[in-house]
C-alpha atoms as a PDB file:
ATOM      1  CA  UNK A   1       0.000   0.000   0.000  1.00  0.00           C
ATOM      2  CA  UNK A   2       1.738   3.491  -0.712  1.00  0.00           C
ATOM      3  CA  UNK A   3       2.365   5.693   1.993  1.00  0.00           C
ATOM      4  CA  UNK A   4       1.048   9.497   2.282  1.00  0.00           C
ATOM      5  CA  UNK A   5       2.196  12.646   4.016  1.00  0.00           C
ATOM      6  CA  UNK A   6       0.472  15.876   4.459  1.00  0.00           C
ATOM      7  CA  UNK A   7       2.344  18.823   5.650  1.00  0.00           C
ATOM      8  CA  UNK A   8      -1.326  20.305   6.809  1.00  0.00           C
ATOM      9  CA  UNK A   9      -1.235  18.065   9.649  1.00  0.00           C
ATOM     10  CA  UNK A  10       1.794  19.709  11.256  1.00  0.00           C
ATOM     11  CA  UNK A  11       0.689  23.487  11.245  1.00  0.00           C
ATOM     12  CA  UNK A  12       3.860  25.752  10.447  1.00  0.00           C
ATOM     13  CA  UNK A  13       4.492  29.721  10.085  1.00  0.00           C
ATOM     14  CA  UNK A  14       4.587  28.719   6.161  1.00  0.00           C
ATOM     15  CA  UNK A  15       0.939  27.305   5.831  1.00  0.00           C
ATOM     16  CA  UNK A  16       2.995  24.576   3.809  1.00  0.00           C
ATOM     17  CA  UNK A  17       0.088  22.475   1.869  1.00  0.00           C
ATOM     18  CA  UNK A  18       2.451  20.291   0.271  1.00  0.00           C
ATOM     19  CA  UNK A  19       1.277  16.446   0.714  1.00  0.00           C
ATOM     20  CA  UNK A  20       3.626  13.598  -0.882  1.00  0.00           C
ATOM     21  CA  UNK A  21       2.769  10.726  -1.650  1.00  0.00           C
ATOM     22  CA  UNK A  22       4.285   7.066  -3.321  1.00  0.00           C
ATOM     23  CA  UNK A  23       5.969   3.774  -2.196  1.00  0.00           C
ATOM     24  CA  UNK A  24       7.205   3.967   1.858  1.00  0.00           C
ATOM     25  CA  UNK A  25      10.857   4.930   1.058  1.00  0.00           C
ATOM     26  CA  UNK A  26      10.146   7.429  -1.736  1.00  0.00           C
ATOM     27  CA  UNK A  27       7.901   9.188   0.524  1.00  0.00           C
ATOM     28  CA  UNK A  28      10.447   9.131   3.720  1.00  0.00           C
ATOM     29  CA  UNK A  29      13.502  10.334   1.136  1.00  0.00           C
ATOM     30  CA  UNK A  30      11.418  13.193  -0.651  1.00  0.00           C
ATOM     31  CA  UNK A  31       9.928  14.172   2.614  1.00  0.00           C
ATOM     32  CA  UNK A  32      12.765  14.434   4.692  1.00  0.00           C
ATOM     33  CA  UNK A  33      14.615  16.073   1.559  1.00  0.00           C
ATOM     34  CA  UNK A  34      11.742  19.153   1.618  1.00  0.00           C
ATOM     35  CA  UNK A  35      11.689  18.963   5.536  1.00  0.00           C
ATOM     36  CA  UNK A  36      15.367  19.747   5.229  1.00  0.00           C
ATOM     37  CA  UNK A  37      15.069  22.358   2.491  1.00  0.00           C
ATOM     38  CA  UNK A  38      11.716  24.284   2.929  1.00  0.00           C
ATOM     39  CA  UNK A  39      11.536  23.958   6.838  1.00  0.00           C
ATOM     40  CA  UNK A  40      15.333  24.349   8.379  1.00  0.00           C
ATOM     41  CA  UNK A  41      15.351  20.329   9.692  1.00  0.00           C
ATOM     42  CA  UNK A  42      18.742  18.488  10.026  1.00  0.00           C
ATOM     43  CA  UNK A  43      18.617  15.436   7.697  1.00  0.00           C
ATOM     44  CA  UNK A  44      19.749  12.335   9.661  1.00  0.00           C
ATOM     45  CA  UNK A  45      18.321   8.909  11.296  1.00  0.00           C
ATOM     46  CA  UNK A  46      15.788  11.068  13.973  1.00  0.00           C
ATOM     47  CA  UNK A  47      14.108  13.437  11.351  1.00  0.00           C
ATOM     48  CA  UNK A  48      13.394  10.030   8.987  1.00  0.00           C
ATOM     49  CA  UNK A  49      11.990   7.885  11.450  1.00  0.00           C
ATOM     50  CA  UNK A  50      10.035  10.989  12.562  1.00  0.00           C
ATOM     51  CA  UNK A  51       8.609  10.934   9.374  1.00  0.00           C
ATOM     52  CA  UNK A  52       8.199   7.141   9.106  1.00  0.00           C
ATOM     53  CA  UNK A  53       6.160   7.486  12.186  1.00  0.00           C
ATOM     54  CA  UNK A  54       3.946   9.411  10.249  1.00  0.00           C
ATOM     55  CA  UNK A  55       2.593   8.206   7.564  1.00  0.00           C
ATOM     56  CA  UNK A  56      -0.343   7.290   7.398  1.00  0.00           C
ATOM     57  CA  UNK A  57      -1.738   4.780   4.472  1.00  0.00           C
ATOM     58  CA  UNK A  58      -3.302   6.490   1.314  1.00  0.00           C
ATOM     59  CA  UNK A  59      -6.767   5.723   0.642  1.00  0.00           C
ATOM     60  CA  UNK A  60      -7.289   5.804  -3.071  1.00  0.00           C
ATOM     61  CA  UNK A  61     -10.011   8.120  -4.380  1.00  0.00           C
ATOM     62  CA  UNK A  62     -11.913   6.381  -7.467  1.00  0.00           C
ATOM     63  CA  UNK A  63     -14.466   8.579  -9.088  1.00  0.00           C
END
C-alpha cells in the first residue's frame, strides 16, 4: 500500500500544503529532503523515522 504525508497536519508559520505521496521509502527520502530544504530540519536517522512514524496509508479516491 503506498504511503502518504500531508504537511497540513503539522501546522507551520509557512501554511505549507504540500502532501507527498508514493511507495514507503520514496515518501520518507522526498519528505525528509523538503523537511530539510523548505523547513530548516537536520537530515539524519531522527528526522526520517520521525517521518516514518507518520505516515499514514493512502486511501485511493476512485471517481
Amino acid at each position: 500500500m503506498r504511503k502518504k504525508i500531508d504537511c497540513r497536519d503539522y501546522p507551520s508559520e509557512m501554511n505549507c500544503t504540500l502532501v507527498i505521496v508514493g511507495e514507503e521509502e520514496e515518501v520518507v527520502r522526498a519528505a525528509s529532503e523538503h523537511a530539510v530544504s523548505v523547513h530548516g530540519h537536520t537530515d539524519g536517522p531522527e528526522l526520517r523515522e520521525q517521518i516514518r512514524a507518520a505516515l499514514k496509508d493512502e486511501i485511493p479516491q476512485h471517481a
